[in-house]
C-alpha atoms as a PDB file:
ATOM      1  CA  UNK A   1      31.123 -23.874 -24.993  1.00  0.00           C
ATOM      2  CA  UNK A   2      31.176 -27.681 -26.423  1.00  0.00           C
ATOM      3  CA  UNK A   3      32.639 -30.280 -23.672  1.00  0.00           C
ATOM      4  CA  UNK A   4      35.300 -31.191 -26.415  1.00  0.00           C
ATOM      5  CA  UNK A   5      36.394 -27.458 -26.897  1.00  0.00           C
ATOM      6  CA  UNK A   6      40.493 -27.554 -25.653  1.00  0.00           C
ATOM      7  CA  UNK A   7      42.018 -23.767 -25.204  1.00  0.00           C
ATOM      8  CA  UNK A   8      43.794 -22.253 -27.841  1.00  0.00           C
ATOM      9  CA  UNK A   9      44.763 -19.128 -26.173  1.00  0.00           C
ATOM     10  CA  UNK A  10      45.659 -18.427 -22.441  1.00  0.00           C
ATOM     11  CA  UNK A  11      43.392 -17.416 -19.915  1.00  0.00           C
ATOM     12  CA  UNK A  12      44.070 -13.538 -19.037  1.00  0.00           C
ATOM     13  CA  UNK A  13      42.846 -14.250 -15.388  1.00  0.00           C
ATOM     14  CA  UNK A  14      45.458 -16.874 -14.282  1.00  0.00           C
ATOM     15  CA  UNK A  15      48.700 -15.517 -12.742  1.00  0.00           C
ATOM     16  CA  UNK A  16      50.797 -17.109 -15.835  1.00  0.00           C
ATOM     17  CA  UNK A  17      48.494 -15.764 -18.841  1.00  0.00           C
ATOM     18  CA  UNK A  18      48.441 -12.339 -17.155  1.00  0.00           C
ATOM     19  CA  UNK A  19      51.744 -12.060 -17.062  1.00  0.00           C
ATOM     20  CA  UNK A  20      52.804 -14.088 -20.192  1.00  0.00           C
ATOM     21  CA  UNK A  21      50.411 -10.744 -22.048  1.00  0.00           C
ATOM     22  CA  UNK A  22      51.256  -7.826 -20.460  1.00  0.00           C
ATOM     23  CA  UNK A  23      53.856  -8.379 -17.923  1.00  0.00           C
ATOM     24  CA  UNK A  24      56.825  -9.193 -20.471  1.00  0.00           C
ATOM     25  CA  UNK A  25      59.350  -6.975 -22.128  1.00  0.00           C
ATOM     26  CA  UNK A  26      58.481  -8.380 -25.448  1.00  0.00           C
ATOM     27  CA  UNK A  27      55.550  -8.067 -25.381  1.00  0.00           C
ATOM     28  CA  UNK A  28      55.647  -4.547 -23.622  1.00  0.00           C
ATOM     29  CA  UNK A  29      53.349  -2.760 -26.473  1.00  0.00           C
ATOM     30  CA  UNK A  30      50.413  -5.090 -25.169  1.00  0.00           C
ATOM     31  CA  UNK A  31      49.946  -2.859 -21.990  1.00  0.00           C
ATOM     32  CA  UNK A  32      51.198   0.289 -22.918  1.00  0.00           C
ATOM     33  CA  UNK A  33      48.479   0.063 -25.988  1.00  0.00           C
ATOM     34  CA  UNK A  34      45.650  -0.636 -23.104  1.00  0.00           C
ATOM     35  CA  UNK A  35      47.008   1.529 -20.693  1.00  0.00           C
ATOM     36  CA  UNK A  36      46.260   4.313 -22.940  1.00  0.00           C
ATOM     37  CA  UNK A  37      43.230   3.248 -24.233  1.00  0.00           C
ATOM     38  CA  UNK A  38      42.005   2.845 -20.239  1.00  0.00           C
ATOM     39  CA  UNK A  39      43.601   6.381 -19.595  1.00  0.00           C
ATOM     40  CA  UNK A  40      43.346   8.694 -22.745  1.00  0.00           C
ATOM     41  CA  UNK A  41      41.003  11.319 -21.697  1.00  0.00           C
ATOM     42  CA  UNK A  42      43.449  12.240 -18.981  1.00  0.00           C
ATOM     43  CA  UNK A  43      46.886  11.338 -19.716  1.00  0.00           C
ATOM     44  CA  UNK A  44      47.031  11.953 -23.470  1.00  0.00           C
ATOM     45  CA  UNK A  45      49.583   9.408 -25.006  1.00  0.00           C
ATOM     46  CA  UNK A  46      51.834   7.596 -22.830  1.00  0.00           C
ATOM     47  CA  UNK A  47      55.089   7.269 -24.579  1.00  0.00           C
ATOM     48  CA  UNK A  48      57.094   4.718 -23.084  1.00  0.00           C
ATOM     49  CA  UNK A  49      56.658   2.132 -19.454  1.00  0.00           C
ATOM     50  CA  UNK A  50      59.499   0.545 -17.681  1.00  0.00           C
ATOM     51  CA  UNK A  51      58.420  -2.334 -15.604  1.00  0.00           C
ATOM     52  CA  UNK A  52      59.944  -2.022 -11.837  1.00  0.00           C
ATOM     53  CA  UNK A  53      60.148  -4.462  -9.498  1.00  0.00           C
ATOM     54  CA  UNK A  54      56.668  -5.909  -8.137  1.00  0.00           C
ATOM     55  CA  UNK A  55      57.721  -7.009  -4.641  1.00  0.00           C
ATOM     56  CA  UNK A  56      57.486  -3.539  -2.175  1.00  0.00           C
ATOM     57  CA  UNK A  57      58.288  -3.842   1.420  1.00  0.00           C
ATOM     58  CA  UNK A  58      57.488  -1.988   4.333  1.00  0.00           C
ATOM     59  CA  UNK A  59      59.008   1.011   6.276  1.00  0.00           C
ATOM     60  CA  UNK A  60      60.034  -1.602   8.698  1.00  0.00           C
ATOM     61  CA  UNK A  61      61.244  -5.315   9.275  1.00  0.00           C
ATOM     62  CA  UNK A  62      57.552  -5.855  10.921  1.00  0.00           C
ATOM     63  CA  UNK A  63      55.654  -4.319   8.227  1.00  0.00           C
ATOM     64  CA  UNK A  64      53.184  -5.933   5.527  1.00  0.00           C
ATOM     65  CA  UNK A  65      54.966  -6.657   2.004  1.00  0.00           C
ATOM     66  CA  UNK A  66      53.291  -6.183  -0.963  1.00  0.00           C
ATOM     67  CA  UNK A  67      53.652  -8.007  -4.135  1.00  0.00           C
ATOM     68  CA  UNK A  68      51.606  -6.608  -6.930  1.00  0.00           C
ATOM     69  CA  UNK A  69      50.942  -8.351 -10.451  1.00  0.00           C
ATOM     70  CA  UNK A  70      52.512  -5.730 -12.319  1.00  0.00           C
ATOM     71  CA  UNK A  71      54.086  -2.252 -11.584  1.00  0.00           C
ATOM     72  CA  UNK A  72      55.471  -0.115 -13.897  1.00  0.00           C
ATOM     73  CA  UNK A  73      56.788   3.905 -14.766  1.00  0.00           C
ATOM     74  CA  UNK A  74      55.846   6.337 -17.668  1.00  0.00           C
ATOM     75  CA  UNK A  75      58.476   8.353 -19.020  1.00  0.00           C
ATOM     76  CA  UNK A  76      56.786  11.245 -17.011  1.00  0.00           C
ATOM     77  CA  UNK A  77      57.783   9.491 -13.531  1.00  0.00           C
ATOM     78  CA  UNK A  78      54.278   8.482 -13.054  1.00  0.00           C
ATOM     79  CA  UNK A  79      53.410   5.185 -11.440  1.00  0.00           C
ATOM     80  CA  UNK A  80      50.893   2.195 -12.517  1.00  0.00           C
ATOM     81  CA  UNK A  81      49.811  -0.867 -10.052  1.00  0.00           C
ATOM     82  CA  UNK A  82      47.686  -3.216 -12.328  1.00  0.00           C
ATOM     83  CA  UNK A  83      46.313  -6.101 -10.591  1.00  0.00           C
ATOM     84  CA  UNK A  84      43.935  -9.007 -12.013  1.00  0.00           C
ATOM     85  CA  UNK A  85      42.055 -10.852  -9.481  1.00  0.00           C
ATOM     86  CA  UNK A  86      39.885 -13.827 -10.136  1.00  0.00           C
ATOM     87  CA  UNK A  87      37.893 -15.001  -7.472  1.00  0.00           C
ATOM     88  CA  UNK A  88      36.140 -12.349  -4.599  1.00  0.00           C
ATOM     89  CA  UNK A  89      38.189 -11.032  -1.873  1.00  0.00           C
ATOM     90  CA  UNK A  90      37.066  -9.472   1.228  1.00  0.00           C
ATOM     91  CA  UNK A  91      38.390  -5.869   1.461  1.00  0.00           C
ATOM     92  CA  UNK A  92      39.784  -6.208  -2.141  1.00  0.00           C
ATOM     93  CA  UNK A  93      39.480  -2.473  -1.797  1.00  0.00           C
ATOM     94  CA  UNK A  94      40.986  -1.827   0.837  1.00  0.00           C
ATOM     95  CA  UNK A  95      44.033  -3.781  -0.603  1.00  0.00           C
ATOM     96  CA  UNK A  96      43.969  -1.585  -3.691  1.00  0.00           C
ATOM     97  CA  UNK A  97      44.563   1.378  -1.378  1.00  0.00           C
ATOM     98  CA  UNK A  98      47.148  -0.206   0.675  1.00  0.00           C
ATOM     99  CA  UNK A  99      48.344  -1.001  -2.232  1.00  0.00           C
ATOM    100  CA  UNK A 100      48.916   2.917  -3.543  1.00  0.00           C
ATOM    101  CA  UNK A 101      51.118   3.620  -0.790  1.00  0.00           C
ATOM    102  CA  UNK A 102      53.812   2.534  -1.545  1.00  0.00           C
ATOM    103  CA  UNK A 103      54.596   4.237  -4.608  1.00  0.00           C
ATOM    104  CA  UNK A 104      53.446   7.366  -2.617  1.00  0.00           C
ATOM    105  CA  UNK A 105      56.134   6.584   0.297  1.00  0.00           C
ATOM    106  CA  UNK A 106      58.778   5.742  -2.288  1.00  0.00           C
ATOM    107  CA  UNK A 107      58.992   9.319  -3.448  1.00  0.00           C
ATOM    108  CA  UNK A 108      59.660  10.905  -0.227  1.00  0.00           C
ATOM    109  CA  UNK A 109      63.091  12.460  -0.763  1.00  0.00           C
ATOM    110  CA  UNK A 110      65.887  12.170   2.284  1.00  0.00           C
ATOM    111  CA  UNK A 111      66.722  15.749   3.392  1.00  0.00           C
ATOM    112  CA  UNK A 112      65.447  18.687   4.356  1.00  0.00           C
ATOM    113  CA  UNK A 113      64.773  20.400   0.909  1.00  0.00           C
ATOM    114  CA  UNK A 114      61.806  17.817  -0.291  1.00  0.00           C
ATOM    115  CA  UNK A 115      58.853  19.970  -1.457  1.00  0.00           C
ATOM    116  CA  UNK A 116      56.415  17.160  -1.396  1.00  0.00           C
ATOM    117  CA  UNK A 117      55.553  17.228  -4.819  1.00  0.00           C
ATOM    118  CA  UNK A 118      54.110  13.703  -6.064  1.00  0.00           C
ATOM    119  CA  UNK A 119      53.760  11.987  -8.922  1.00  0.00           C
ATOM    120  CA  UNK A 120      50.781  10.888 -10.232  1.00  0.00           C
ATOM    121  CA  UNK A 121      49.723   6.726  -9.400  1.00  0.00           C
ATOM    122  CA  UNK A 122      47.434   4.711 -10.636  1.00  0.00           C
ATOM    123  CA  UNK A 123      45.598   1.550  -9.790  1.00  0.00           C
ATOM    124  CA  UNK A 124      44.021  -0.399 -11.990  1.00  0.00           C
ATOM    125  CA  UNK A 125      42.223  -3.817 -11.012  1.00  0.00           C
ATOM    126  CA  UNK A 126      40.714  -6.193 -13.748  1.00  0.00           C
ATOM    127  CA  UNK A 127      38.216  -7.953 -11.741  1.00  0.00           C
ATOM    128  CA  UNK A 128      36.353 -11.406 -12.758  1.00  0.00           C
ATOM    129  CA  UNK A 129      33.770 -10.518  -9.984  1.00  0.00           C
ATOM    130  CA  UNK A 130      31.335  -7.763  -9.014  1.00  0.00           C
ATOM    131  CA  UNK A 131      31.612  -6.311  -5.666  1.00  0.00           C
ATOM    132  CA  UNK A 132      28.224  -6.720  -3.800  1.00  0.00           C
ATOM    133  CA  UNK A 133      27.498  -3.076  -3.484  1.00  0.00           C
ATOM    134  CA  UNK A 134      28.088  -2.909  -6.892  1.00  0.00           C
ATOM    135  CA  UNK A 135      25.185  -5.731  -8.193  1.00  0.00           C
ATOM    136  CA  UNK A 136      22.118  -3.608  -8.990  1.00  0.00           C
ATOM    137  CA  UNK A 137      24.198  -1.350 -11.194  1.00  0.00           C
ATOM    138  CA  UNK A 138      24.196  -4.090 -14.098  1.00  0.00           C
ATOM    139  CA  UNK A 139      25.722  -1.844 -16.980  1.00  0.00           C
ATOM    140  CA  UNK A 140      28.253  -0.115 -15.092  1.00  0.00           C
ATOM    141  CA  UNK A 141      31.426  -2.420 -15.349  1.00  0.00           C
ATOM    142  CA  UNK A 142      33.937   0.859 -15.256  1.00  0.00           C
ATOM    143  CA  UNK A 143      34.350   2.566 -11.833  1.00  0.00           C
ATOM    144  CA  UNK A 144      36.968   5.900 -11.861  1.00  0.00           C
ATOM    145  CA  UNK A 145      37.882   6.684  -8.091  1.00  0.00           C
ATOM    146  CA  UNK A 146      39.583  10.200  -7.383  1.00  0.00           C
ATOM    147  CA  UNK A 147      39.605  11.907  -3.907  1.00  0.00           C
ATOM    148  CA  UNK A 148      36.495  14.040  -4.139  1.00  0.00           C
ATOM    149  CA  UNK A 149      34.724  16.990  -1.921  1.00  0.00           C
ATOM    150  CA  UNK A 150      31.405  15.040  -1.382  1.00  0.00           C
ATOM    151  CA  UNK A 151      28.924  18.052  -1.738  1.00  0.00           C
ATOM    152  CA  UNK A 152      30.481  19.750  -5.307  1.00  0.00           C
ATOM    153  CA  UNK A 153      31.656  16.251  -6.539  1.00  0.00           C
ATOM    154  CA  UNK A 154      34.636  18.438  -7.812  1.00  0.00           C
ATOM    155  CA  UNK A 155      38.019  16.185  -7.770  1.00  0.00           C
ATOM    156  CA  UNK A 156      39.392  17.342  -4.824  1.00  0.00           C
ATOM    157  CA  UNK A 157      43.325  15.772  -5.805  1.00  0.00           C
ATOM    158  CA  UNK A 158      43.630  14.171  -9.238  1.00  0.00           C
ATOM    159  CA  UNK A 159      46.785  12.155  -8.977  1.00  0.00           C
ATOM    160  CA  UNK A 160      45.634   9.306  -6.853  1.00  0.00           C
ATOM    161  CA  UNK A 161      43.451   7.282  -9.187  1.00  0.00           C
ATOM    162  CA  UNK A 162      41.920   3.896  -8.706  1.00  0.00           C
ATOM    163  CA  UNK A 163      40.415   2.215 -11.780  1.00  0.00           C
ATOM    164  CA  UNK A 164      38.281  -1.003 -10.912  1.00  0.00           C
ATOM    165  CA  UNK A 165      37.155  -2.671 -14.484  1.00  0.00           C
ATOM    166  CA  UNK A 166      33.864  -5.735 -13.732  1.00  0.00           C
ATOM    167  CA  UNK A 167      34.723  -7.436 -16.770  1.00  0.00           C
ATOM    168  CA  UNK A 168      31.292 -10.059 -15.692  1.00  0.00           C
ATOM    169  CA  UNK A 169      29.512  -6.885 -16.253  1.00  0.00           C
ATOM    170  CA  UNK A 170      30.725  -6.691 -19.712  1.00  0.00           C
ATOM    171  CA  UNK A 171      28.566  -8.712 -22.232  1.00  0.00           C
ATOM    172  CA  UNK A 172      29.015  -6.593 -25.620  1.00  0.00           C
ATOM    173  CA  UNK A 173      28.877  -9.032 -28.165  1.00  0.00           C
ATOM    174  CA  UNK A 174      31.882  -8.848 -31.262  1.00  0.00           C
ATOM    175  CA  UNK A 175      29.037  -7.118 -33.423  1.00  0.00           C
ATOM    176  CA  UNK A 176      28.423  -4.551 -30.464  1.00  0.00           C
ATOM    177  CA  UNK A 177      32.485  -2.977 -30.099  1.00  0.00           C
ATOM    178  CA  UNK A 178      32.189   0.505 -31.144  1.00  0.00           C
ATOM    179  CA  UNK A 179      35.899   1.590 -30.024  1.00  0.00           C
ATOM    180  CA  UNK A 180      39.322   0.085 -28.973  1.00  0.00           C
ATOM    181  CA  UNK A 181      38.978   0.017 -25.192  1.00  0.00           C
ATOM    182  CA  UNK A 182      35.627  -2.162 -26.483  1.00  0.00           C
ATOM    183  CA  UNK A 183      38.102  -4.632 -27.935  1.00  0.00           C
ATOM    184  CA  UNK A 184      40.427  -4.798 -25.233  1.00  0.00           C
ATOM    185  CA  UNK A 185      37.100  -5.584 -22.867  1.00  0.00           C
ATOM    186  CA  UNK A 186      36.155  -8.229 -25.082  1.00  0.00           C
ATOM    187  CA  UNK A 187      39.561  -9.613 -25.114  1.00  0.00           C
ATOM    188  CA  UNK A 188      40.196  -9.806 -21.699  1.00  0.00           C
ATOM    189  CA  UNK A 189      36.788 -11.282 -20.990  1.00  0.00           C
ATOM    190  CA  UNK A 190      36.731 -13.796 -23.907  1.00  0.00           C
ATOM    191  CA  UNK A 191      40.372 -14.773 -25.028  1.00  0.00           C
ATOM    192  CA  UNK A 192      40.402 -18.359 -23.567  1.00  0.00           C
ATOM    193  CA  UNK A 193      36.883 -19.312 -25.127  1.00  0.00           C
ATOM    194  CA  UNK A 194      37.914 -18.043 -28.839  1.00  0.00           C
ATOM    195  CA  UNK A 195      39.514 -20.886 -31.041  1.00  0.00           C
ATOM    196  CA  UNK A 196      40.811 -17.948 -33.735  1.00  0.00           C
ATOM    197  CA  UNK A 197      40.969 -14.039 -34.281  1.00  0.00           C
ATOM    198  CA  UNK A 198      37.222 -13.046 -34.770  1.00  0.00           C
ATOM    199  CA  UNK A 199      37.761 -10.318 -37.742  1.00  0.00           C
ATOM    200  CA  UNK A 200      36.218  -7.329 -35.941  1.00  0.00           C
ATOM    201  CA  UNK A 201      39.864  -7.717 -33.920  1.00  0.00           C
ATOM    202  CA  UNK A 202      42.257  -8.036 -37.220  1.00  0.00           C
ATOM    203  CA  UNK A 203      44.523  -4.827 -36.750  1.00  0.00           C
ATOM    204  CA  UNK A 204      48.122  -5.365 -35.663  1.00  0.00           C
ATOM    205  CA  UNK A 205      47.669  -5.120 -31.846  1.00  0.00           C
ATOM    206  CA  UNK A 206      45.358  -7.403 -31.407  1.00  0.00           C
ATOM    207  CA  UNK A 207      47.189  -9.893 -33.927  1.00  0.00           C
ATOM    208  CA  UNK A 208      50.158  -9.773 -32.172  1.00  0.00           C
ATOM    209  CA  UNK A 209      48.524 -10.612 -29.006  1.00  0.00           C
ATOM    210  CA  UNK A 210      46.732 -13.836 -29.969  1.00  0.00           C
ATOM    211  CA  UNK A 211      50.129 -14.682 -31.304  1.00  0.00           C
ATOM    212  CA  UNK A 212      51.533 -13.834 -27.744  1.00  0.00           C
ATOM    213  CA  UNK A 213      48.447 -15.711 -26.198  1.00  0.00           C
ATOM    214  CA  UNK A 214      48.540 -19.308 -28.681  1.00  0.00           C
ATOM    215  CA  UNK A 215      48.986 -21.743 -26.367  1.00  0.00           C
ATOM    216  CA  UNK A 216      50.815 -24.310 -28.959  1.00  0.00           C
ATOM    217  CA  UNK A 217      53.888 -22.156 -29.429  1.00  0.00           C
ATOM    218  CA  UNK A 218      54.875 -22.047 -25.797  1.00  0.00           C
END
């Protein structure tokens, strides 16, 4: 990138451009076009999200709050955690499945006549790091976490789901993007080095988030 080059579109892995793309009511569309790109093989189409509030406290005055980036509901009562996290954190993981608890919690009904049923939740980090145990595995930048038996590898419960995306791991050039998820990679990963919309990207989505993204009409 030339020392002269000034940003013409946000950065996707600051708190502000994060939210400023996907974490708006305007532009709404924006993540509910990714989400179902990221989860179409098992959740079909999702229809419609409602953002909910991101700060979640504890059972209790002395309990850990959590404050995710965003959190949202499909018109199915499902729930989605999607966090972006720029530099390394020890036990990132660990945070992710704190994390999924309270969604979990938040659907135990008062009474006596509660079945337990649960709603499916899903957490998806966007990562600008590689976890360490992660490093020799140089093409893999998409890691699907379900609770498993570990000799069958059957999915033991499918609706806790943890979705950790190694966008460093992701070096497809524009020529390379065979599909949508593809372009949404490439987005995430490149959006504050482009200075316009490459052409490979020109369908409506994508246009209206560079609009979303242009720095100048802040």
């Amino acid at each position: 990138m030339p020392e002269d080059f000034k940003e013409k579109y946000i950065n996707p892995f600051t708190d502000y451009g994060f939210k400023r793309l996907f974490g708006e009511e305007p532009s709404k569309v924006l993540l509910l076009d990714f989400l179902n790109e990221l989860l179409i093989e098992e959740q079909g189409k999702i229809k419609e999200l409602t953002y909910l509030k991101t700060d979640r406290l504890g059972t209790n005055e002395d309990a850990r709050k959590a404050i995710f980036d965003l959190y949202c509901e499909n018109e199915k009562g499902e729930k989605f955690i999607v966090e972006i996290q720029k530099t390394k954190q020890n036990f990132f993981k660990d945070r992710t499945v704190y994390y999924s608890t309270f969604p979990i919690q938040e659907q135990a009904k008062r009474g006596i006549e509660w079945n337990f049923e649960l709603k499916a939740i899903y957490t998806i980090a966007i990562l600008d790091f590689v976890f360490e145990e992660d490093k020799q595995e140089k093409d893999k930048y998409r890691y699907n976490v379900k609770l498993s038996d570990i000799e069958t590898y059957k999915v033991f419960y499918d609706k806790l789901t943890f979705i950790y995306l190694e966008m460093p791991k992701f070096n497809k050039n524009i020529k390379e993007l065979e599909t949508r998820f593809d372009k949404w990679m490439y987005i995430i990963r490149n959006l504050n080095k482009l200075d316009r919309i490459p052409d490979e990207l020109r369908e409506n989505i994508f246009e209206k988030l560079f609009e979303v993204a242009e720095i100048a009409k802040f």
